[in-house]
Protein backbone atom coordinates (compact mmCIF):
# COMPACT_ATOMS: atom_id res chain seq x y z
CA UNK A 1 34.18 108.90 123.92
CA UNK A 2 34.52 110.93 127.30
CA UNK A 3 38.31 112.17 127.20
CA UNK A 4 38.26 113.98 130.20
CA UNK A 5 37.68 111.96 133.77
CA UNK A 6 36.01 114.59 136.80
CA UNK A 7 35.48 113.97 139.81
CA UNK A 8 33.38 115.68 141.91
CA UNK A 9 34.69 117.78 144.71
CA UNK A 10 32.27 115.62 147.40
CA UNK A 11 34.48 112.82 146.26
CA UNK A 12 37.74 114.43 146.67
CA UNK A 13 39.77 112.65 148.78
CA UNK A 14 39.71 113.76 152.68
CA UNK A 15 42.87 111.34 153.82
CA UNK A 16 46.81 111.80 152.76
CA UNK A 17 47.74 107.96 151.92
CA UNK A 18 50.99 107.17 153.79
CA UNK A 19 53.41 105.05 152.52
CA UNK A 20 55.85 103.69 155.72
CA UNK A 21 53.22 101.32 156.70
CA UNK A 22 53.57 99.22 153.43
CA UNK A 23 57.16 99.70 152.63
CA UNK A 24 58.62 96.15 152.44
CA UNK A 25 61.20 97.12 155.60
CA UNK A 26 61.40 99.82 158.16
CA UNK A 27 62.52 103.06 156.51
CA UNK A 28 66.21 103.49 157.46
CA UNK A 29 66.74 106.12 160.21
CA UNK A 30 67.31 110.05 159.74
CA UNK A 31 70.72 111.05 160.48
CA UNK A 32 71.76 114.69 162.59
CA UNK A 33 74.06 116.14 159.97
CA UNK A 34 76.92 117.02 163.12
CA UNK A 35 76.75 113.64 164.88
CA UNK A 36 75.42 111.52 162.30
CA UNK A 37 73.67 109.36 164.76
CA UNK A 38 69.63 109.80 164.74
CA UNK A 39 67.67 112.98 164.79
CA UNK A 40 65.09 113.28 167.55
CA UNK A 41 61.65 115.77 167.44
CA UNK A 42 63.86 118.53 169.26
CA UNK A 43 66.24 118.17 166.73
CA UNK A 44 63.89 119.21 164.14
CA UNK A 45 61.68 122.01 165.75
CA UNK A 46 63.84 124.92 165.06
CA UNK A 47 63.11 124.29 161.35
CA UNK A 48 59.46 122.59 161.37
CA UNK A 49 56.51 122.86 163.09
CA UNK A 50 55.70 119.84 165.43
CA UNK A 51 52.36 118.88 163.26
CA UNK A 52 55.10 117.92 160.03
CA UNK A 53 57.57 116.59 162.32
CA UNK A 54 54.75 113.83 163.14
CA UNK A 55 53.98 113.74 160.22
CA UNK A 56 57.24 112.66 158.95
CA UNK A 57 57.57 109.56 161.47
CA UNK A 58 53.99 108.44 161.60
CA UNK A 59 53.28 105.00 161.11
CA UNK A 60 49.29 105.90 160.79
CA UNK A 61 48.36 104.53 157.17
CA UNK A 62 45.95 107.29 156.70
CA UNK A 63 45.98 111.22 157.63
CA UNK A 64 43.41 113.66 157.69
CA UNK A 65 43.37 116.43 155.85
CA UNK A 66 42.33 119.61 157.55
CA UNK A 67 39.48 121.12 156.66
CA UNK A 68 41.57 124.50 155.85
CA UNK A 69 43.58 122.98 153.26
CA UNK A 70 40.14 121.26 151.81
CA UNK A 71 38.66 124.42 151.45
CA UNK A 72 42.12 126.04 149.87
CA UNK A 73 42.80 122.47 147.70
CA UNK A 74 39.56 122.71 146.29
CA UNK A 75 40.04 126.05 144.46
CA UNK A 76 41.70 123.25 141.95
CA UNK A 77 41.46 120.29 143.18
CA UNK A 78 40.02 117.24 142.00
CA UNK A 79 42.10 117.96 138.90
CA UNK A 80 41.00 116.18 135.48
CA UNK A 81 42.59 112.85 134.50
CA UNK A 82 42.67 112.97 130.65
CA UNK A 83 42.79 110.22 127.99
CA UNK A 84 45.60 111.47 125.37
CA UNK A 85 43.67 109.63 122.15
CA UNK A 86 45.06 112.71 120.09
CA UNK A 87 48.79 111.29 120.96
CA UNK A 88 47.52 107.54 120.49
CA UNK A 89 46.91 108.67 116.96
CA UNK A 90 49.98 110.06 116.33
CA UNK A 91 52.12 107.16 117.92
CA UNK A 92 49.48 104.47 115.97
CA UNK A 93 49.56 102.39 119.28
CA UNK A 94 47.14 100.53 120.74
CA UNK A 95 47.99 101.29 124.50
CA UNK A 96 45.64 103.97 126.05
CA UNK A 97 47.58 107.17 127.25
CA UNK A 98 46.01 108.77 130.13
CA UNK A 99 47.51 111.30 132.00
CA UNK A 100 46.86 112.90 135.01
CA UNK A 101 46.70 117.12 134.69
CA UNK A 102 48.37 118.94 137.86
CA UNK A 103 48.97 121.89 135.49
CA UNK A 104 45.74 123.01 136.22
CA UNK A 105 46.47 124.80 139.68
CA UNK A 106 47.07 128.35 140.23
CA UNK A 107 50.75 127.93 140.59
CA UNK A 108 50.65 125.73 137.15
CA UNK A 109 52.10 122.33 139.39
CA UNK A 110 51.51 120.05 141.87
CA UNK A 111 53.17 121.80 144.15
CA UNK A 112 50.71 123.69 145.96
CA UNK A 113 49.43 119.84 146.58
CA UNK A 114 52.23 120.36 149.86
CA UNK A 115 52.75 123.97 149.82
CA UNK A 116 49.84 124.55 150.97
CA UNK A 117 49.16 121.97 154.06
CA UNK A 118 52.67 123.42 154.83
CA UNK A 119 51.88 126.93 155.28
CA UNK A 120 48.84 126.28 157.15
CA UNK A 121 51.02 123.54 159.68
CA UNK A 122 53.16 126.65 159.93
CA UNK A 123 50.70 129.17 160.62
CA UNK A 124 48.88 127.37 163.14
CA UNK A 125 51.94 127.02 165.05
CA UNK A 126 52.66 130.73 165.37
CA UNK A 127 54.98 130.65 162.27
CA UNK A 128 54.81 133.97 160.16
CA UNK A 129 57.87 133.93 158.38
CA UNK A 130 59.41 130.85 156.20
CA UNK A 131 62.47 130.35 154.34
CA UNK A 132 63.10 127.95 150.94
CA UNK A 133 64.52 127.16 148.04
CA UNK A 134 63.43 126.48 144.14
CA UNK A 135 64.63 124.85 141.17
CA UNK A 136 63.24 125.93 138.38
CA UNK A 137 60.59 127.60 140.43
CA UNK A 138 57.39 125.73 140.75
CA UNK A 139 58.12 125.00 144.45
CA UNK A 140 58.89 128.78 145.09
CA UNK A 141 56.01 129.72 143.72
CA UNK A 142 53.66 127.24 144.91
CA UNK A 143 55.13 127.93 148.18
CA UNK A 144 54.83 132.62 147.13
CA UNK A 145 51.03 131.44 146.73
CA UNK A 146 50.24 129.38 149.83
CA UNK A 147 52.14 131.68 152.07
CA UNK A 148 50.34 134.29 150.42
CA UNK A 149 47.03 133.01 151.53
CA UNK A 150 47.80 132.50 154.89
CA UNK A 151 49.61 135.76 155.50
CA UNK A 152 53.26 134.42 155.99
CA UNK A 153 56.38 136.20 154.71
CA UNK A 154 58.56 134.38 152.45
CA UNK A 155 62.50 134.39 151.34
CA UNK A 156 63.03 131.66 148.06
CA UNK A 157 66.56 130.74 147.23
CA UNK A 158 66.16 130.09 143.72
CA UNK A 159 69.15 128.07 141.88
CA UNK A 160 71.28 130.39 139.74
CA UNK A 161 70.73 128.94 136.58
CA UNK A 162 67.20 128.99 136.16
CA UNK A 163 66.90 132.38 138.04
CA UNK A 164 68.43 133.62 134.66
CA UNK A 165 66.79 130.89 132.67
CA UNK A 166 63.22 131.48 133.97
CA UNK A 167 62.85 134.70 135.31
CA UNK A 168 59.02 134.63 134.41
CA UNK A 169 58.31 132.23 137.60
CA UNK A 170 60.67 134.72 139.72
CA UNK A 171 58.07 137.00 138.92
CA UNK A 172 55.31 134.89 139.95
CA UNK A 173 56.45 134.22 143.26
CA UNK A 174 57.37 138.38 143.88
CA UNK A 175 53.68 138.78 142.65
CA UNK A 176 52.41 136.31 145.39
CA UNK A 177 54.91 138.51 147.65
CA UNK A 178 58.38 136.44 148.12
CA UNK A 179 61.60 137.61 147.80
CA UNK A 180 63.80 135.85 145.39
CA UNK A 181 67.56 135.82 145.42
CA UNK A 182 69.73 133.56 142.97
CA UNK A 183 71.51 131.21 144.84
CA UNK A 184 74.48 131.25 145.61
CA UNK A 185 73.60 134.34 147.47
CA UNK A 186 75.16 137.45 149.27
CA UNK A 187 72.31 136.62 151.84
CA UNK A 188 74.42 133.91 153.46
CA UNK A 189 77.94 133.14 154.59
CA UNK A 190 77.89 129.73 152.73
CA UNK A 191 76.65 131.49 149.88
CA UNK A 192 79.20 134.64 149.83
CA UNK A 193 81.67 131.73 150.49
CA UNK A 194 80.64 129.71 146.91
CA UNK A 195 80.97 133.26 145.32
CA UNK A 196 84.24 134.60 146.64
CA UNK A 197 85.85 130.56 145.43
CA UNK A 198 84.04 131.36 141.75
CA UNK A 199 81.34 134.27 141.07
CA UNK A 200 79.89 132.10 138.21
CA UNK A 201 78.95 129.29 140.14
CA UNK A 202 75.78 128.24 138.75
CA UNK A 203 74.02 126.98 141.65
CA UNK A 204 72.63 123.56 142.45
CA UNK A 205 69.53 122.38 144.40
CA UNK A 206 72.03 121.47 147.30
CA UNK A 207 73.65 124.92 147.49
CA UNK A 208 70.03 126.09 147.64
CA UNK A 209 69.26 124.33 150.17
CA UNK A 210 72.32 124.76 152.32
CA UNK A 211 71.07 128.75 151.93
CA UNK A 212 67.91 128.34 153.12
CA UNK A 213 68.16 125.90 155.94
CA UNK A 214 71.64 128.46 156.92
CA UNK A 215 68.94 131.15 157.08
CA UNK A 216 66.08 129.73 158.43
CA UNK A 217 68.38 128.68 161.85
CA UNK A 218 69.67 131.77 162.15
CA UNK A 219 66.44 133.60 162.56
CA UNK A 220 64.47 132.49 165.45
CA UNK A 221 61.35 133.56 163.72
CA UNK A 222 61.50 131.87 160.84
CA UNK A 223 61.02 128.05 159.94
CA UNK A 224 62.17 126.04 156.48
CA UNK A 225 60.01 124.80 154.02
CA UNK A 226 61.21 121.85 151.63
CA UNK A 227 58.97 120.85 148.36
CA UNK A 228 60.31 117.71 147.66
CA UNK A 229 62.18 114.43 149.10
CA UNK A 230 60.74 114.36 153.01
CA UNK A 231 58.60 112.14 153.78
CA UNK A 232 55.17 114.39 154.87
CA UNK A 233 56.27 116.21 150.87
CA UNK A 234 55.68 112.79 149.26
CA UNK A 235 52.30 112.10 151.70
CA UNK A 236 51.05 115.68 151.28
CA UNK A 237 51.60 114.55 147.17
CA UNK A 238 49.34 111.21 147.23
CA UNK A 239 46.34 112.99 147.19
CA UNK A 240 47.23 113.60 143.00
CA UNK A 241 47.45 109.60 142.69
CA UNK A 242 44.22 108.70 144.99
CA UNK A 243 42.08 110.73 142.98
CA UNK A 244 43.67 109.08 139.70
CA UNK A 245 42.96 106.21 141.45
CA UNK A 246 39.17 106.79 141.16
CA UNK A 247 39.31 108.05 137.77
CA UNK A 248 40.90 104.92 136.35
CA UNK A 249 38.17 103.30 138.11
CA UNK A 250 35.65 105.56 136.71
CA UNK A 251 37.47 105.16 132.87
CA UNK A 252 36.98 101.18 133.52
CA UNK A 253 40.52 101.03 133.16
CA UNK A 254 43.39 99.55 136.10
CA UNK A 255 46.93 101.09 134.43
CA UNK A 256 49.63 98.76 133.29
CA UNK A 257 52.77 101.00 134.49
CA UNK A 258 52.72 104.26 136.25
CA UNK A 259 55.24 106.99 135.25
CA UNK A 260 56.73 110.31 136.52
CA UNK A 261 59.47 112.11 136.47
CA UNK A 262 61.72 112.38 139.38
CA UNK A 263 63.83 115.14 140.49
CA UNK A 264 63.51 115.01 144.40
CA UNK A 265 60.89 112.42 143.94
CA UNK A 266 57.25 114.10 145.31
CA UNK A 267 55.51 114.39 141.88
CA UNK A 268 55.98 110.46 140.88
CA UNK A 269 55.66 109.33 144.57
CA UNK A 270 52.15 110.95 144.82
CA UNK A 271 51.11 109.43 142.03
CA UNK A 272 52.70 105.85 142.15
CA UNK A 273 52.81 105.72 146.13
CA UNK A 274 49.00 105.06 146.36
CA UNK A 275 49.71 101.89 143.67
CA UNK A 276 52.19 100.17 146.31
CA UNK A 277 49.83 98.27 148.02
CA UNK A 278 48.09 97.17 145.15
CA UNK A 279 51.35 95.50 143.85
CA UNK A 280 51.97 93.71 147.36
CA UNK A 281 48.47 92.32 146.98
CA UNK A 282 49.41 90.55 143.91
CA UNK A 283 48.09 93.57 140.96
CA UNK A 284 50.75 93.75 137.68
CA UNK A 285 51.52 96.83 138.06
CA UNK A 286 54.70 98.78 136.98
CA UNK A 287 55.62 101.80 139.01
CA UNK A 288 58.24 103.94 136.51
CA UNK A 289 60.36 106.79 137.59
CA UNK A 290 62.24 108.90 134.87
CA UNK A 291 65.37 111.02 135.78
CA UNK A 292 67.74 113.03 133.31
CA UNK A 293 70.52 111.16 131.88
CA UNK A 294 72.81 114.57 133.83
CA UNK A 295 71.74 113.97 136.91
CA UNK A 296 70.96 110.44 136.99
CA UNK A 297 70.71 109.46 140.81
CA UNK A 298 68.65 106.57 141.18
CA UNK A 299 69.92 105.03 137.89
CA UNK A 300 73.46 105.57 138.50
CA UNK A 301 73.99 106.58 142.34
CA UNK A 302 74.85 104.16 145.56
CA UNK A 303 72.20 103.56 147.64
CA UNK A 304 74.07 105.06 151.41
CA UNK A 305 73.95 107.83 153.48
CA UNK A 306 74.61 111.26 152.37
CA UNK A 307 73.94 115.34 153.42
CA UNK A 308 70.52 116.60 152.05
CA UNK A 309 72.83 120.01 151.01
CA UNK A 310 76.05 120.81 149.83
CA UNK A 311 76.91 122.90 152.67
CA UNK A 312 76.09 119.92 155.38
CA UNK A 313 73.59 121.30 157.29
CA UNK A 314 70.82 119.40 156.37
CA UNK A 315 70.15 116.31 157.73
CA UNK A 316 71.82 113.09 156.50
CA UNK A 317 69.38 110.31 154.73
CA UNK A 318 69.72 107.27 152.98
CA UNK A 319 69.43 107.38 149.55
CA UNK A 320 70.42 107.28 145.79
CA UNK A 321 73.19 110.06 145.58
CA UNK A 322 75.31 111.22 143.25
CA UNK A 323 77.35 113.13 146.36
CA UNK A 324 76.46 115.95 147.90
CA UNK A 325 78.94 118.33 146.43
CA UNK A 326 78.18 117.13 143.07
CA UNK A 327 76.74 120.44 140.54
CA UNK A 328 74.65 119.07 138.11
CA UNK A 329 74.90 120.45 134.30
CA UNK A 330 72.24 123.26 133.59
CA UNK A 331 69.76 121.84 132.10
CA UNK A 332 66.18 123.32 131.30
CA UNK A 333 64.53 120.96 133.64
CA UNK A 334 65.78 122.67 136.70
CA UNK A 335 63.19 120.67 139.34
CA UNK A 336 64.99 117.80 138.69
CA UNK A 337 69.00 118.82 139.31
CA UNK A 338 69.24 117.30 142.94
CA UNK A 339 71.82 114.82 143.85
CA UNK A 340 69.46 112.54 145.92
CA UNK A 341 66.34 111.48 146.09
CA UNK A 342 63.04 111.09 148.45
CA UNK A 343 64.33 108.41 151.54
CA UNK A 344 61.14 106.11 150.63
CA UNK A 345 61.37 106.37 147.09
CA UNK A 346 64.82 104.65 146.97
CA UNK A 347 63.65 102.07 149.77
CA UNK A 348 61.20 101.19 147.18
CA UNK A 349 63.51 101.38 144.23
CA UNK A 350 66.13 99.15 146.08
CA UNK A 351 63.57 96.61 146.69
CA UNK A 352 62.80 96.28 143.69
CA UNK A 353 59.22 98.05 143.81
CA UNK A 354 59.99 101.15 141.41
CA UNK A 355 62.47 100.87 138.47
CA UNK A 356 63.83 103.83 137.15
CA UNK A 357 65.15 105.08 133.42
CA UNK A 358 67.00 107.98 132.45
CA UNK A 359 66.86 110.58 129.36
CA UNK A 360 69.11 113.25 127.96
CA UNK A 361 67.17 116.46 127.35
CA UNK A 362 66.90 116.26 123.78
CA UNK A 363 64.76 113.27 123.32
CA UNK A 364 62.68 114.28 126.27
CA UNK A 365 62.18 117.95 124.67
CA UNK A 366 61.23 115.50 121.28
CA UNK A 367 58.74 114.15 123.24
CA UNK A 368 57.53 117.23 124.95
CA UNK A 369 56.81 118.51 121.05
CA UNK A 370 55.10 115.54 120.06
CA UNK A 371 52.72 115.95 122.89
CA UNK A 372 52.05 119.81 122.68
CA UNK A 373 50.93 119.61 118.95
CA UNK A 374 48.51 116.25 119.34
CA UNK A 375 47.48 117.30 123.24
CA UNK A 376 47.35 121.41 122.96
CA UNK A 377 49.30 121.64 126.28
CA UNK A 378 53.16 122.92 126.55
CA UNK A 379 54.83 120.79 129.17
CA UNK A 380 57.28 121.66 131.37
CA UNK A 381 60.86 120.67 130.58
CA UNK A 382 60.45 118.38 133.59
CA UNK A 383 57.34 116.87 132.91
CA UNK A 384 58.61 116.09 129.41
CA UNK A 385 60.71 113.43 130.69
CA UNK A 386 57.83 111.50 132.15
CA UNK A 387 55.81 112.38 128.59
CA UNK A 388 58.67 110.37 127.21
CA UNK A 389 58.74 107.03 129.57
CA UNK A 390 54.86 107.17 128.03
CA UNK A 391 55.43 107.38 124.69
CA UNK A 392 58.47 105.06 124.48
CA UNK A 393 55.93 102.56 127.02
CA UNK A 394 53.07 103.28 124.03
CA UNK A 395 55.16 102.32 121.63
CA UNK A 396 57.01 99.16 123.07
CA UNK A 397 53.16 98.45 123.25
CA UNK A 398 52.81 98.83 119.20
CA UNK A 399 55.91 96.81 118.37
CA UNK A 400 54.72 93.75 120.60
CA UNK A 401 50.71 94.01 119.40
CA UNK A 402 49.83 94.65 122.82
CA UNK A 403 47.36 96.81 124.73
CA UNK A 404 48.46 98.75 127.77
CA UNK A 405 47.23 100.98 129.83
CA UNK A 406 49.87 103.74 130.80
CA UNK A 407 49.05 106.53 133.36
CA UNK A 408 51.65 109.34 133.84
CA UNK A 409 51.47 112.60 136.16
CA UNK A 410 51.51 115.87 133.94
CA UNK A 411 53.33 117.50 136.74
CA UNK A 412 53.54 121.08 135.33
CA UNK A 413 52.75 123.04 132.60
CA UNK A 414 55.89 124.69 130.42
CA UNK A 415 54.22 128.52 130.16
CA UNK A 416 57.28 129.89 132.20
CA UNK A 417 59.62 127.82 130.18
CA UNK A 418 59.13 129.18 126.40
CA UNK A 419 63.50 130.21 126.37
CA UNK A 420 64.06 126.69 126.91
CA UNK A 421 61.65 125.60 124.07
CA UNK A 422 63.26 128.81 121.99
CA UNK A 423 66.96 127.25 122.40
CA UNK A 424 65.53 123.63 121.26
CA UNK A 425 63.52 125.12 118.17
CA UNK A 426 66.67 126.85 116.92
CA UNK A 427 69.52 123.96 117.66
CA UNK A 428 70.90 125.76 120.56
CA UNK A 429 69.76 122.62 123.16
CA UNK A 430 72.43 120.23 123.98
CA UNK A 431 72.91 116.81 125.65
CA UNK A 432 75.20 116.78 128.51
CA UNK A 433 77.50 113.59 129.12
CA UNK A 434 77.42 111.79 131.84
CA UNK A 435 79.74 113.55 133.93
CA UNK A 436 81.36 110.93 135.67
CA UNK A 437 84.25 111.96 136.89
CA UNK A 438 82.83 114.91 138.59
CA UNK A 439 80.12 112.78 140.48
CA UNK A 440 83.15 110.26 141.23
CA UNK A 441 84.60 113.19 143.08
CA UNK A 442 81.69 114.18 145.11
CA UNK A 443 81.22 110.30 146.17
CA UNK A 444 84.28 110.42 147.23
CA UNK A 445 83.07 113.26 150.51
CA UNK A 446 80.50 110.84 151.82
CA UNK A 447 79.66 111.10 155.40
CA UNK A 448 80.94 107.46 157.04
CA UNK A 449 78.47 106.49 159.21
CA UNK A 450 78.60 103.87 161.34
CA UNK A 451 75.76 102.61 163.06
């Protein structure tokens, strides 16, 4: 049996599959962070070129993909979808694993899946200088790489925490060019103000973003660049789940539920976004995010409007929030410490579209070993959390005799990630509670719109 599922590059996809059209309401309306009443284009142009501002508004089902980012996606791209029969063995199930490998890209993500399409919007707009932040530093990267291939400075606000925790991927993106400061920063006056109240802060990916949006408007020549949670992020994403799409097809297989983890929300909503439709039309599937039990947003969060960063500077969206100023704990899986999520994820998840679970790190890290010694491959801490929803799906599967077909994004690979393995292998790995009264707290500073 075939494991591996190719595609050729002649039948790489040559559209971006946009959601909005499908979604079972009108997406709710994007808030100016000052006047909380709705942004318009000229709101948005000192930070984005106009190309991503349309982007993020278009009602067009379908988006062409320019032939630029063709040529640069297809150093990678169509990446192999993979049939995990080494983990079927091990979990004695009789659902068939398949997962879908983004690892495979230079930058070791899916990430460059937007970074790039964003660097070339940016460049063709005059744009030689852009500004962002990183979690645990496959967006930085992604974004080192992209801007590297287009000739475009960079500055990366990476999140304290894994600055320290990962400072392999710092390296990456200084490699690529970028320059990397731990955030909070000395670069900014929201991040010297973080520091001055407590030098140890260890950074979220709301501070981070607060310091790169602060730094991006104060230099006319720069723009911002976000990896996650805006619309044109999760669009620029689908092309991961359209070419699954065709695999499945080509496997003689349709999948049963469709898992990701979700941080901001771009890795599972490129691969389950392109699925939507199908389920309107009637098809059984199940469209699974998985979130850390720490940070647990769409499991645990209202669904209102709140900031995009801690500082408030960043536009105000409806979503799943745990508040603004809420500072997740420091866990390994750094991608996915944000206190909202993606706008048209949560439309979906509130309709009832998308269900979501939670993990603590532990099991997920369980999970993560289980699939490096039947699979070969060393997942990222955040991918391990989807590798989990899979397993626990295969094996639901065993205890009710059942077959199902799972399909799950392998977002990242976990090369840049071996200290968090090392504390897990020698006990040092904790759970973190569900910090409740802290996220009470930052509910509490909601904006109060009224519309």
């Amino acid at each position: 049996m075939e494991n591996r599922i190719w595609l050729k590059q002649s039948d790489m996809p040559t559209q971006w599959y946009n959601v909005i059209p499908d979604l079972p309401g009108p997406p709710a309306p994007v808030l100016h962070p000052a006047t909380l009443q709705p942004v318009t284009p000229g709101d948005l142009t000192p930070l984005f070129p106009m190309a991503l501002i349309e982007q993020e508004v278009s009602g067009e089902r379908w988006i062409k993909i320019p032939d630029e980012v063709m040529k640069i996606y297809s150093i990678w791209r169509p990446t192999p979808l993979v049939r995990a029969v080494r983990l079927e063995k091990l979990l004695d199930t009789p659902a068939h694993i398949y997962y879908k490998n983004e690892s495979v890209s230079p930058a070791g993500s899916h990430k460059p899946n937007t970074s790039v399409p964003q660097a070339y919007y940016n460049k063709k707009e005059g744009i030689n200088k852009l500004v962002t932040e990183t979690g645990a530093g496959q967006w930085g990267s992604a974004l080192a790489m992209a801007c590297n291939f287009f000739g475009i400075d960079l500055q990366v606000f990476m999140v304290k925490v894994s600055y320290h925790q990962k400072p392999y991927r710092r390296s990456l993106m200084e490699i690529w060019g970028a320059k990397v400061f731990a955030s909070p920063s000395d670069q900014t006056n929201y991040g010297r103000e973080l520091l001055k109240k407590d030098p140890d802060n260890p950074g979220s990916l709301g501070i981070a973003i607060s310091e790169a949006v602060e730094k991006a408007a104060t230099d006319p020549d720069a723009h911002y660049a976000l990896g996650s949670v805006l619309n044109h992020v999760c669009m620029h994403q689908t092309i991961l789940g359209l070419e699954a799409k065709k695999q499945m097809e080509i496997a003689g297989e349709y999948p049963d539920v469709v898992i990701g983890c979700v941080g901001g929300g771009s890795n599972f909503s490129g691969l389950a976004f392109p699925f939507v439709p199908d389920k309107a039309a009637g098809k059984k599937v199940r469209l699974l995010g998985i979130e850390p039990a720490s940070c647990p947003t769409l499991t645990k969060g209202p669904y209102t409007f709140d900031y995009g960063d801690t500082a408030r500077m960043a536009p105000v969206v409806k979503m799943y929030t745990l508040g603004h100023d809420f500072v997740p704990p420091g866990i390994h899986a750094g991608g996915l410490r944000y206190h909202g999520d993606a706008p048209l994820l949560c439309q979906l998840v509130n309709a009832g579209v998308i269900e979501a679970r939670a993990y603590p790190q532990l099991t997920c890290f369980e999970a993560a070993l289980m699939f490096a010694r039947s699979e070969g491959i060393i997942p990222a801490p955040e991918t391990s959390h989807a590798i989990r929803g899979a397993i626990d799906e295969a094996l639901d599967a065993k205890k009710r005799n059942e077959k199902r077909v799972i399909l799950f994004n392998f977002s990242g690979h976990g090369h840049f990630d071996m200290s968090a393995y090392d504390d897990y292998l020698s006990g040092k790995l904790t759970d973190f509670a569900y910090p409740e009264a802290k996220i009470k707290a930052a509910l509490a500073n909601l904006p109060e719109v009224k519309l």
